[in-house]
Protein backbone atom coordinates (compact mmCIF):
# COMPACT_ATOMS: atom_id res chain seq x y z
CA UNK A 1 6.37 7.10 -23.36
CA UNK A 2 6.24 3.46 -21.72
CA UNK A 3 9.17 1.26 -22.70
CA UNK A 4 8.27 -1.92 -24.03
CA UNK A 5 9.95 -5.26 -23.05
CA UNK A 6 9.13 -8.19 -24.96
CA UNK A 7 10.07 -11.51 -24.24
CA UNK A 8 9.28 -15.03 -25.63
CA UNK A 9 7.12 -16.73 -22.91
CA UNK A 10 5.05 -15.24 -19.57
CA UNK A 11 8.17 -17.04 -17.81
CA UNK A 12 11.29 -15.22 -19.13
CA UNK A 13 9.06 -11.79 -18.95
CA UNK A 14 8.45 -12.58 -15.29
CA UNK A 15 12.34 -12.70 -14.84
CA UNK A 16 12.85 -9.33 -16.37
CA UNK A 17 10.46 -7.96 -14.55
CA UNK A 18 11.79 -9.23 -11.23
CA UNK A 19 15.40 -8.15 -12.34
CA UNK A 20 13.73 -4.58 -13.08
CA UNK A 21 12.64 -4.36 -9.29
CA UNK A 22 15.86 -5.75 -8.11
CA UNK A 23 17.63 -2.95 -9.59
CA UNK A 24 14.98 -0.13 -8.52
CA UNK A 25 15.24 -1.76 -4.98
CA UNK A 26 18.43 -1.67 -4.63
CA UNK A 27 18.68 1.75 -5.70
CA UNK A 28 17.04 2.62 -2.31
CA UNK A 29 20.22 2.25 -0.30
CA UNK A 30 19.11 -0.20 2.30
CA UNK A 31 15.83 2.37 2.85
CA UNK A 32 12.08 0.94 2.84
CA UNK A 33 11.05 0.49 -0.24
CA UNK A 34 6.79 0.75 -0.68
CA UNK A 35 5.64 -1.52 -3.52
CA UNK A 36 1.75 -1.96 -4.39
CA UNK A 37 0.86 -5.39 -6.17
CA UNK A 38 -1.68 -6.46 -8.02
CA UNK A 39 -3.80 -9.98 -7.91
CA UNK A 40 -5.14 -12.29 -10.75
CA UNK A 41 -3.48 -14.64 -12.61
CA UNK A 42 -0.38 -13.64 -14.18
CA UNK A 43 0.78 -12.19 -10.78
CA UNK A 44 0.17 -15.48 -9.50
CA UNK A 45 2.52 -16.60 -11.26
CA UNK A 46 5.17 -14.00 -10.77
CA UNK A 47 4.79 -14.18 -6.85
CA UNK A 48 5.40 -17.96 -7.09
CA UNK A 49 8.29 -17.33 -8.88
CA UNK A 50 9.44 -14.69 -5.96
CA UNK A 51 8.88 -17.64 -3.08
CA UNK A 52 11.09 -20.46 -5.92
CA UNK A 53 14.17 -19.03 -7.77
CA UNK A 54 14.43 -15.46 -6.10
CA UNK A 55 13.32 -16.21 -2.41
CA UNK A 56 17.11 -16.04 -1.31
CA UNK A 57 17.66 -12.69 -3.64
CA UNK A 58 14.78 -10.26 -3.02
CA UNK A 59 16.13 -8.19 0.26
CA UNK A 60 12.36 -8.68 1.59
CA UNK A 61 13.44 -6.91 5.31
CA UNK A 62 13.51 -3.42 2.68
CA UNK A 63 9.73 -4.14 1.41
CA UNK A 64 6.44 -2.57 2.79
CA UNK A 65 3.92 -4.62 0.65
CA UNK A 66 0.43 -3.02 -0.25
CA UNK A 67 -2.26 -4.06 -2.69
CA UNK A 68 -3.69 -2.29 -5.77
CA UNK A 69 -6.52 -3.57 -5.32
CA UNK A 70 -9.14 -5.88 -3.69
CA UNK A 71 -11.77 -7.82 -4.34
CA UNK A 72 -14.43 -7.33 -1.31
CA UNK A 73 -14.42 -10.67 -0.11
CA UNK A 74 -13.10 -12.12 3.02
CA UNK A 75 -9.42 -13.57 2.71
CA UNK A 76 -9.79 -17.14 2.72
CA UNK A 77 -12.32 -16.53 -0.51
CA UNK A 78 -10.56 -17.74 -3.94
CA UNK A 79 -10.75 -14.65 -5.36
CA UNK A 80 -9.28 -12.80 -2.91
CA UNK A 81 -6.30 -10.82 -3.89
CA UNK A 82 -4.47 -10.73 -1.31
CA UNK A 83 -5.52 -14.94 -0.27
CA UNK A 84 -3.61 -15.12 -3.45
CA UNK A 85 -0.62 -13.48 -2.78
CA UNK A 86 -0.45 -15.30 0.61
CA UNK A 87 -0.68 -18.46 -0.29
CA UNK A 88 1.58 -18.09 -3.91
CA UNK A 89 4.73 -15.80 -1.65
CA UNK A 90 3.74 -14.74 1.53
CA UNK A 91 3.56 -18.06 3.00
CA UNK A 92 7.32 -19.07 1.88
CA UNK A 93 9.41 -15.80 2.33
CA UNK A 94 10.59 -13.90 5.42
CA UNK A 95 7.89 -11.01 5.79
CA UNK A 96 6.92 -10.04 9.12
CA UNK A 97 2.94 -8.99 9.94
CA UNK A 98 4.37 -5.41 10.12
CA UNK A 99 5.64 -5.37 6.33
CA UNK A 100 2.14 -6.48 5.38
CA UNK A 101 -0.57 -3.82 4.84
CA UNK A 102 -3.63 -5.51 3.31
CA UNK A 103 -6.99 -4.25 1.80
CA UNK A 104 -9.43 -5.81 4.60
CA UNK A 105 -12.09 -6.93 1.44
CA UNK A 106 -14.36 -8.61 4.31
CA UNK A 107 -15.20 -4.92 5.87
CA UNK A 108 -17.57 -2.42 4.76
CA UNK A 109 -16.44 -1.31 0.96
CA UNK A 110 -17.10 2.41 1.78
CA UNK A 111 -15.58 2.73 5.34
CA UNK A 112 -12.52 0.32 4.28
CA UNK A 113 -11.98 2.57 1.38
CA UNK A 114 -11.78 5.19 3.80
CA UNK A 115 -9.32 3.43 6.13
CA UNK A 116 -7.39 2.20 4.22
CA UNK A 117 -6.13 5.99 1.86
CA UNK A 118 -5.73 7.07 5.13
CA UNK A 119 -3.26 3.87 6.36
CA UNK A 120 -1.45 4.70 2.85
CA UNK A 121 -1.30 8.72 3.24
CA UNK A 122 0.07 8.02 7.23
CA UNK A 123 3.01 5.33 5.80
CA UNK A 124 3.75 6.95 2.85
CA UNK A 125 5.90 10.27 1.61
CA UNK A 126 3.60 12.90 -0.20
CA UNK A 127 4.11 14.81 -3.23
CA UNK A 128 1.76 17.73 -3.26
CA UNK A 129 -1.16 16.06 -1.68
CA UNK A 130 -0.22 12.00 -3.10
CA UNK A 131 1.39 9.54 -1.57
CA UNK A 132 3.88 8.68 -3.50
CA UNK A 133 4.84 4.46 -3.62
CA UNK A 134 8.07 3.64 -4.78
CA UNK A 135 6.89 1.19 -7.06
CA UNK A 136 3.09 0.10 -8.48
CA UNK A 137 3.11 -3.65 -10.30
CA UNK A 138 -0.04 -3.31 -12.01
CA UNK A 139 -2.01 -5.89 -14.60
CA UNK A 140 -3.96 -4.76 -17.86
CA UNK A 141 -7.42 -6.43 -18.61
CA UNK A 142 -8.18 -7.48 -22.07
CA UNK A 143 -10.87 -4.67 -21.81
CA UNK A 144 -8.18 -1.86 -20.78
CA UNK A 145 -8.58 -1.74 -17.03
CA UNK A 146 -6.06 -1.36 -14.21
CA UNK A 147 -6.06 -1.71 -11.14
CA UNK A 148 -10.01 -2.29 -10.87
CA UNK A 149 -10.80 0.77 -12.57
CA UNK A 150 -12.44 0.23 -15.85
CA UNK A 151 -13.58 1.24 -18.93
CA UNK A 152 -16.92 4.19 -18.35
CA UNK A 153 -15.53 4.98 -14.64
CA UNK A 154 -13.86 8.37 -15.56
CA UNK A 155 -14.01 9.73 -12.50
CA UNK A 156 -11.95 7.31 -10.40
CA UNK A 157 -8.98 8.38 -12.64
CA UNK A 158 -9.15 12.00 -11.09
CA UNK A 159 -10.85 11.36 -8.24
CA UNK A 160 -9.08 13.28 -4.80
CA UNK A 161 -9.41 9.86 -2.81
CA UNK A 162 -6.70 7.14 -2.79
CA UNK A 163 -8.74 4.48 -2.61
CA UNK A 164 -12.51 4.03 -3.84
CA UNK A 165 -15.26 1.56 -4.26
CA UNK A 166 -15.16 0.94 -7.70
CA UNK A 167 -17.81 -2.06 -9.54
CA UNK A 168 -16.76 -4.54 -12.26
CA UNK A 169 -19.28 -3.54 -15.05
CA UNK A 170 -19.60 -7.08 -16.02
CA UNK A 171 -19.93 -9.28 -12.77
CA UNK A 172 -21.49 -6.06 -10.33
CA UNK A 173 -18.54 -7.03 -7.96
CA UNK A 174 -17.88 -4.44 -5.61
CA UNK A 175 -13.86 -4.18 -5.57
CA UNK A 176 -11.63 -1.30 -3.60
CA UNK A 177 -9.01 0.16 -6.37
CA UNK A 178 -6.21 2.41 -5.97
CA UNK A 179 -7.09 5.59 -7.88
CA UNK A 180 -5.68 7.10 -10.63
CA UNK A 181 -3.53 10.41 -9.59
CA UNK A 182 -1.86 8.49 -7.51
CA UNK A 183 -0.90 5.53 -9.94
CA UNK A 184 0.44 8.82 -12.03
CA UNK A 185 2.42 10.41 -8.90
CA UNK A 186 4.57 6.74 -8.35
CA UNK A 187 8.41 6.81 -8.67
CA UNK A 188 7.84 3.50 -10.75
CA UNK A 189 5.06 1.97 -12.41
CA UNK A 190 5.58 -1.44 -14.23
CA UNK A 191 2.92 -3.54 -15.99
CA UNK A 192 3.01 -6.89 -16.38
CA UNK A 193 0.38 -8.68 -18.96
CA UNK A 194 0.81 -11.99 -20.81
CA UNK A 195 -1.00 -13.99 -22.84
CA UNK A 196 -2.28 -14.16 -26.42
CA UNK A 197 -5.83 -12.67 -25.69
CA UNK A 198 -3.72 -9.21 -24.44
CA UNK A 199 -2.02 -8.67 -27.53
CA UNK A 200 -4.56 -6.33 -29.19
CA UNK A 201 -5.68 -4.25 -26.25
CA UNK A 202 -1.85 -4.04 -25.28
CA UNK A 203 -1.39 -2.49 -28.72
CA UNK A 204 -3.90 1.05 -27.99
CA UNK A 205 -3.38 1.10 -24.60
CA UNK A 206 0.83 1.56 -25.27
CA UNK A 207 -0.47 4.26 -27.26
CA UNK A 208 -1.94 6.21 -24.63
CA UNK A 209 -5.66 5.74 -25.84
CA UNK A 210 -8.08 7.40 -23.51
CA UNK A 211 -10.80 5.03 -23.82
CA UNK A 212 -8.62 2.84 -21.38
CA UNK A 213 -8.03 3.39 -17.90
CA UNK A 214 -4.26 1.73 -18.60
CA UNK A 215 -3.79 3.90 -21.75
CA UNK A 216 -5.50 6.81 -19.89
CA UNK A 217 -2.92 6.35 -17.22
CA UNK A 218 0.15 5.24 -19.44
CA UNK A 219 -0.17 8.15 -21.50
CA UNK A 220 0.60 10.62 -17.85
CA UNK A 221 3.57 8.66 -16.60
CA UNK A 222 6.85 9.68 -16.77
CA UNK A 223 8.47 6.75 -16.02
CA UNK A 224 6.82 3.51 -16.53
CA UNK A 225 7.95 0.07 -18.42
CA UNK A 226 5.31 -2.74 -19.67
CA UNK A 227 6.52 -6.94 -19.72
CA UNK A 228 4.93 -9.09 -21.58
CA UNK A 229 5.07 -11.84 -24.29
CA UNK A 230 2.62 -10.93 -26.80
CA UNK A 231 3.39 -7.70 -28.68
């Protein structure tokens, strides 16, 4: 069951959210705390809302910062994820290169894939056989996908792999995507969608409705919370 905050703009949901993390961060006792983002636009706004009103409040020195997913361009590309992220919060806060770990979208798709589940599985703890993030901020699509895995692509939800190639149905953009068992095997998950247009999708994937990769997913966490403005 995912618990449901709703607020009354993308603005005050982007403050609960951050408040949410505070708390799970500071949980961690001082430790490293591993925390996979997401890119698009309503992270954009949440990061630039990190760098303005919480810049002096995060305890950034605790984060190792990862990406969800990437689009397989070259960073300086606008729709790079993680160009995004840099130039919204990276750019204004206090991270050093060593707290960074980002999806290299200019390389190879296959052999980045590759290097990069094997970067995660060396940094991170393991449950079983999945590395296990302390936290994954993840976005739902008005068509039900996460984390670049979309609707049809059944097999990236199970697949052994951390990361894989996966291909936007509708543009043929090749994009590298955190898999689905280890989404499932995080100590937190938290979604964040906004937005008018998200309302109905927002209302089956809650649910748990396997047509979605974000229901698929929701329904097999134990502990997961969604903010948003629309439901």
């Amino acid at each position: 069951m995912i618990k449901v905050n709703k607020f009354s703009s993308s603005l005050e949901a982007a403050h609960g959210l951050t408040k949410a993390l505070l708390e799970q961060i500071n949980q961690s006792a001082g430790k490293n705390f591993h925390l996979a983002i997401s890119g698009g636009n309503t992270p954009a706004g949440l990061f630039r809302l990190w760098a303005d009103e919480y810049k002096e409040v995060i305890p950034w020195k605790q984060l190792q910062l990862y990406w969800v997913d990437e689009r397989c361009v070259p960073p300086e590309h606008p729709e790079s994820n993680f160009g995004m992220t840099k130039r919204a919060l990276l750019d204004k806060v206090s991270l050093s290169d060593l707290q960074i770990h980002r999806i290299r979208g200019e390389y190879s798709p296959e052999v980045e894939a590759k290097r990069y589940s094997a970067l995660i599985d060396n940094l991170l703890i393991k449950h079983e056989i999945y590395p296990v993030f302390d936290c994954i901020l993840l976005g739902i699509g008005s068509d039900g996908h996460t984390s670049s895995l979309f609707p049809g692509q059944d097999s990236l939800l199970i697949s052994p792999e951390t990361y894989v190639v996966s291909v936007n149905p509708q543009t043929g953009q090749q994009r590298i995507a955190l898999t689905g068992l280890p989404i499932i095997h995080a100590r937190n998950v938290i979604f964040f969608a906004t937005g008018k247009d998200k309302a109905e999708i927002l209302k089956e994937v809650i649910k748990g409705d396997d047509r979605y990769p974000a229901g698929y997913i929701i329904s097999r966490l134990t502990k997961s919370e969604l903010f948003t403005d629309c439901i």
